[in-house]
N, C-alpha and C. Protein backbone atom coordinates (compact mmCIF):
# COMPACT_ATOMS: atom_id res chain seq x y z
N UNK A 1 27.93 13.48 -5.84
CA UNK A 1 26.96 12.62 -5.15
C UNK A 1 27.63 11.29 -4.78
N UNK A 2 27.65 10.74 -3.48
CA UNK A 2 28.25 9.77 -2.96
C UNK A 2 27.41 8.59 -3.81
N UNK A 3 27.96 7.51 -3.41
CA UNK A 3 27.01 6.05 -3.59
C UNK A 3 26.48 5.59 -2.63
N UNK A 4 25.05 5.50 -3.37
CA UNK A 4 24.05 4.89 -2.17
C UNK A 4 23.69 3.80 -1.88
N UNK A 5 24.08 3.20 -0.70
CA UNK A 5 24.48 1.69 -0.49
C UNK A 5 22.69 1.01 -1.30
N UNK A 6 22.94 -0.28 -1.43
CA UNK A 6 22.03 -1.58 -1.86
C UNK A 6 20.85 -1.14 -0.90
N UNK A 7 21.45 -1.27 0.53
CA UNK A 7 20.44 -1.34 1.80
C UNK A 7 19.36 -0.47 1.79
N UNK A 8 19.86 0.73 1.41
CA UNK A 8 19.36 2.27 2.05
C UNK A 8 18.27 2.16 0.65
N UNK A 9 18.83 1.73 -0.64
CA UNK A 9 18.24 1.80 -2.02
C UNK A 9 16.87 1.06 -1.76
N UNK A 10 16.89 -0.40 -1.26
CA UNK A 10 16.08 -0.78 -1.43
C UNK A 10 14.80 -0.75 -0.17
N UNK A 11 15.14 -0.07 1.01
CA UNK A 11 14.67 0.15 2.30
C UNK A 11 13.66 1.09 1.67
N UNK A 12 14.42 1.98 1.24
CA UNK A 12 13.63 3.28 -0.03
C UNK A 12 12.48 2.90 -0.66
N UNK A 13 12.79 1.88 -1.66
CA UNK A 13 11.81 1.16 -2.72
C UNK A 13 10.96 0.60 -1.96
N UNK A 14 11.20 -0.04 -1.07
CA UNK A 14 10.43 -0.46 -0.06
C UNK A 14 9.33 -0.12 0.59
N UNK A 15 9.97 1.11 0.96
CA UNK A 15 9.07 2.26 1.70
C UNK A 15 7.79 2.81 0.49
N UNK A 16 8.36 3.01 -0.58
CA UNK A 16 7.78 3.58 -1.67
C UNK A 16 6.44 2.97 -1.89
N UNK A 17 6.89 1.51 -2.42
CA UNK A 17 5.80 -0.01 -2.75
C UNK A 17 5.04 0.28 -1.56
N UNK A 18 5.28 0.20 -0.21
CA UNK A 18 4.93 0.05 1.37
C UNK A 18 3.38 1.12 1.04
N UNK A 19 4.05 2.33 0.15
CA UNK A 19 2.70 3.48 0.39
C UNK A 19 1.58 3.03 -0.95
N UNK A 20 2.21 2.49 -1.61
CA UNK A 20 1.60 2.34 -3.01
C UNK A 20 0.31 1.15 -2.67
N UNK A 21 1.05 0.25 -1.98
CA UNK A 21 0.26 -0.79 -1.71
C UNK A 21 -0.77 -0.65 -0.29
N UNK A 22 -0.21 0.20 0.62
CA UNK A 22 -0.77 0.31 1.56
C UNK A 22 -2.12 1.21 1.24
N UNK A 23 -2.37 2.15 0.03
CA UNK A 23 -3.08 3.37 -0.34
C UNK A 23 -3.80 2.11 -0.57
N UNK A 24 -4.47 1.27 -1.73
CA UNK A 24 -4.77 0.13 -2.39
C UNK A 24 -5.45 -0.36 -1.03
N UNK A 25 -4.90 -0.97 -0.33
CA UNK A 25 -5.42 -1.84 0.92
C UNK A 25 -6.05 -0.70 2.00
N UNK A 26 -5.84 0.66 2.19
CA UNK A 26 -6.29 1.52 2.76
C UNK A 26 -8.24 1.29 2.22
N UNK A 27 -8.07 1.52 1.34
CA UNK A 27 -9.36 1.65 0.31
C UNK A 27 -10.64 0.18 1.09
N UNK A 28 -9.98 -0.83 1.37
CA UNK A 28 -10.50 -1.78 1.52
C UNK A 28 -10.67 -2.25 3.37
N UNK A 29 -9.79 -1.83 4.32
CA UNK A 29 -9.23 -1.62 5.14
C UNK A 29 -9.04 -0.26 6.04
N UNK A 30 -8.62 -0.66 7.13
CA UNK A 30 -9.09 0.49 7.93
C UNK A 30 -7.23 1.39 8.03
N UNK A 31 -7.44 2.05 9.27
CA UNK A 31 -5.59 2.99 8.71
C UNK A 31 -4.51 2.44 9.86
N UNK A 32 -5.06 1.57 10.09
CA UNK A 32 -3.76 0.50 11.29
C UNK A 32 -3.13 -0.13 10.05
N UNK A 33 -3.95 -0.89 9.04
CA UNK A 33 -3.31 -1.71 8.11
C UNK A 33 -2.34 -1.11 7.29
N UNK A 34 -2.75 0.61 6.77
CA UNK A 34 -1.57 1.00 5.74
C UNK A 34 -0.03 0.96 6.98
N UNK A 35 -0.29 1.41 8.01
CA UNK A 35 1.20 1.73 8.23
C UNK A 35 2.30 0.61 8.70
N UNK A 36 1.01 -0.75 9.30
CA UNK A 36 2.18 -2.17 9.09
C UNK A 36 2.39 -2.59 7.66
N UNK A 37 1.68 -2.33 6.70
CA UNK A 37 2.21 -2.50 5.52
C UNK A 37 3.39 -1.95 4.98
N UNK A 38 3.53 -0.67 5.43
CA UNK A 38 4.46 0.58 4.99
C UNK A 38 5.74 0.09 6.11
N UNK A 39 5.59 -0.09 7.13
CA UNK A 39 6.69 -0.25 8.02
C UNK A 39 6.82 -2.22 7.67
N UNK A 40 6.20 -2.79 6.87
CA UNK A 40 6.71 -4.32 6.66
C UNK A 40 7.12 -4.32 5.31
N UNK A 41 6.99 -3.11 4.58
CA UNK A 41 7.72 -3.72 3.19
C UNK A 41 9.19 -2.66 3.39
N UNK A 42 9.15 -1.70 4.07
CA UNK A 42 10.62 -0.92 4.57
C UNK A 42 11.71 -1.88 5.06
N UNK A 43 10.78 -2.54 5.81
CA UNK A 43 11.88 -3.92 6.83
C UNK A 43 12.31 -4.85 5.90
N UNK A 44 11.67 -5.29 4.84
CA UNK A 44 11.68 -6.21 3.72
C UNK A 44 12.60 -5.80 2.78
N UNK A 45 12.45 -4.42 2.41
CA UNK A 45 13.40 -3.83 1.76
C UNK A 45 14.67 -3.87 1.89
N UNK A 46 15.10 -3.34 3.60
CA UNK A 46 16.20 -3.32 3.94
C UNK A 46 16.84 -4.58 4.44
N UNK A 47 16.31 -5.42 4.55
CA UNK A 47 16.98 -6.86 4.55
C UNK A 47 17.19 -7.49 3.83
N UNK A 48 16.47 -7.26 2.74
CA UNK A 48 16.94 -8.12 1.27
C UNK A 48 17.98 -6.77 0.64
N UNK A 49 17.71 -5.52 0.62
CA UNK A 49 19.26 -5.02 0.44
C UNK A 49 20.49 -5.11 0.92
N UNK A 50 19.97 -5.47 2.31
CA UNK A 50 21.20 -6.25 3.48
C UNK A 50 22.25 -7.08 2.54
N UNK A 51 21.26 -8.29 2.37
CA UNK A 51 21.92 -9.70 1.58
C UNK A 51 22.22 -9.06 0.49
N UNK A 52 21.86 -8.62 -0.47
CA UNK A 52 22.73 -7.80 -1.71
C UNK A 52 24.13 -7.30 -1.77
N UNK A 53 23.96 -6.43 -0.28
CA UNK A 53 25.47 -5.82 -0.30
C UNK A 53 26.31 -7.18 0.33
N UNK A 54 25.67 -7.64 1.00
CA UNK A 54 26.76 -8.95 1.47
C UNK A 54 27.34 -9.71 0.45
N UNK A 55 26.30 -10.26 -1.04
CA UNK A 55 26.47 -10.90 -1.49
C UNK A 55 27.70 -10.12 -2.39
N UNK A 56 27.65 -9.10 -2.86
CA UNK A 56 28.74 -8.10 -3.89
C UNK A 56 30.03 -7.98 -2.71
N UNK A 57 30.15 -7.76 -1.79
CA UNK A 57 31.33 -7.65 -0.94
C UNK A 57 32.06 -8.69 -0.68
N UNK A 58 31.76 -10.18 -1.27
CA UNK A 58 32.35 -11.94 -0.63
C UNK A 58 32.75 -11.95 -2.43
């Protein structure tokens, strides 16, 4: 099994939280809200894994 970059790891976790939280706010909310949730904590993910791998590579 290769290594799986910071980025991809936390884009993942991201995505994951994105459904966890979006199910939660679904409940309260209509179904436009889960999937900018789900597609804003993916983006969140992968940009703060961004800066991770930057920061381990300097």
């Amino acid at each position: 099994m290769r290594k799986i970059s910071n980025k991809m790891a936390a884009a993942l976790l991201g995505f994951v939280s994105g459904i966890i939280v979006g199910e939660i706010m679904y409940y309260f909310t209509d179904e436009s809200i889960f999937f900018l949730i789900v597609v804003f904590m993916t983006i969140m993910g992968w940009v703060i894994g961004g800066e991770v791998d930057l920061k381990e590579k300097t």
